[in-house]
Protein backbone atom coordinates (compact mmCIF):
# COMPACT_ATOMS: atom_id res chain seq x y z
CA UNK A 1 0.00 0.00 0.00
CA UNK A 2 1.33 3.37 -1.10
CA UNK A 3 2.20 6.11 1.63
CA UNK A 4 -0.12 9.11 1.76
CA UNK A 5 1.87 12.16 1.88
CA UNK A 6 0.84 15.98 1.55
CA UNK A 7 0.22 17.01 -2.04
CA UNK A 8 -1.32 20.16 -4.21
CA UNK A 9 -4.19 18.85 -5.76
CA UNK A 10 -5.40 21.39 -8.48
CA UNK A 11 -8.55 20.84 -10.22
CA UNK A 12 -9.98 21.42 -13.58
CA UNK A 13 -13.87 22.34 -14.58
CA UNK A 14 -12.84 20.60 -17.94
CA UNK A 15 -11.00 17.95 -19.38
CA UNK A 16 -9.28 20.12 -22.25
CA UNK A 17 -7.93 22.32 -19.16
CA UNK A 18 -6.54 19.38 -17.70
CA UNK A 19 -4.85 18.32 -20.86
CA UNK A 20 -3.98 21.90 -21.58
CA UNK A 21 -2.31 21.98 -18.06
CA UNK A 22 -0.30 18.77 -18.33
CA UNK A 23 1.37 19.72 -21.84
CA UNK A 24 2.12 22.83 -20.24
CA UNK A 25 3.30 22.35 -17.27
CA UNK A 26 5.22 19.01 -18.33
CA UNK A 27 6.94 21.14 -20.96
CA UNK A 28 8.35 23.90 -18.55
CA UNK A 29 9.71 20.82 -16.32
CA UNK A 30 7.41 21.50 -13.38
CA UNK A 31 6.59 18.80 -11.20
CA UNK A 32 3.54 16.74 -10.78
CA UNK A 33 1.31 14.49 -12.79
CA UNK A 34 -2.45 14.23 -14.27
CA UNK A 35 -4.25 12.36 -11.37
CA UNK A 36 -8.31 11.46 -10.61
CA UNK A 37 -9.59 13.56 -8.74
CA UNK A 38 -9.40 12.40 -4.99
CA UNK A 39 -12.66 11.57 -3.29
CA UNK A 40 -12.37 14.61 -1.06
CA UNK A 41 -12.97 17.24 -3.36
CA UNK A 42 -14.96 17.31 -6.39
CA UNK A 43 -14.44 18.67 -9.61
CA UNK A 44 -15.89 18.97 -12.93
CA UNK A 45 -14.27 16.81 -15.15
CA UNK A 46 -12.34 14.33 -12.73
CA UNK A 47 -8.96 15.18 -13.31
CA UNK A 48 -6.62 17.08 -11.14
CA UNK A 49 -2.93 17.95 -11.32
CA UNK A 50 -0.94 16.43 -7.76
CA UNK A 51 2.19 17.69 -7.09
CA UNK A 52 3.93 18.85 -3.57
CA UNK A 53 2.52 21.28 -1.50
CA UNK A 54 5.69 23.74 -1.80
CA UNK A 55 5.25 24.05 -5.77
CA UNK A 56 2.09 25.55 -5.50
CA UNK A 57 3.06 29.32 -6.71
CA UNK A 58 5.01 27.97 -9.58
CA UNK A 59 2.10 26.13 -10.77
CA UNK A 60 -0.53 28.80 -10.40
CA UNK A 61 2.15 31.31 -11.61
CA UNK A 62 2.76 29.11 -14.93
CA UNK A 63 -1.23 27.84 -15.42
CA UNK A 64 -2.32 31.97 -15.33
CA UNK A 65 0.35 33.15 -17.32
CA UNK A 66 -0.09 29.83 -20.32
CA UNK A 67 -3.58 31.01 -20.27
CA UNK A 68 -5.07 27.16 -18.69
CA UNK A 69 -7.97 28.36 -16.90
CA UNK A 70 -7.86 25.91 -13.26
CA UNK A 71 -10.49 25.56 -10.87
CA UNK A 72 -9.56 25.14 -6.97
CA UNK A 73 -6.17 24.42 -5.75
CA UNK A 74 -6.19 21.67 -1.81
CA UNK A 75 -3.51 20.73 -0.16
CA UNK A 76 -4.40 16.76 0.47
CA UNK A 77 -2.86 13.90 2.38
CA UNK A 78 -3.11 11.52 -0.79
């Protein structure tokens, strides 16, 4: 059984966001993978980027500025 450990979850309202955030964010090098959304939160289209907690202003900083509209950002023991 995997370890749960503190992670960003950030969500999506769409799945094109999601995909738009993943070629994005996986291009700049920035850490973190596509994930289902965890039970805990819901979003719109079921996928949310994980990553750790202390990359969270990176992320936001390169989603706003590549124009990939996100939904809420939790910080989740997953």
């Amino acid at each position: 059984m995997l370890k749960k450990t503190l992670s960003l979850i950030i969500t999506f309202d769409a799945t094109a966001q999601a995909m738009a955030a993943e070629k994005l964010l996986l291009a700049r090098g920035l850490p973190g993978r596509l994930i289902p959304v965890p039970r805990e939160i819901t979003a719109g289209c079921g996928l949310a980027w994980k990553a750790p907690p202390e990359a969270r202003a990176e992320l936001e900083q390169a989603l706003d500025n590549g124009g990939v509209i996100r939904g809420d950002s939790h910080i989740l023991e997953v």
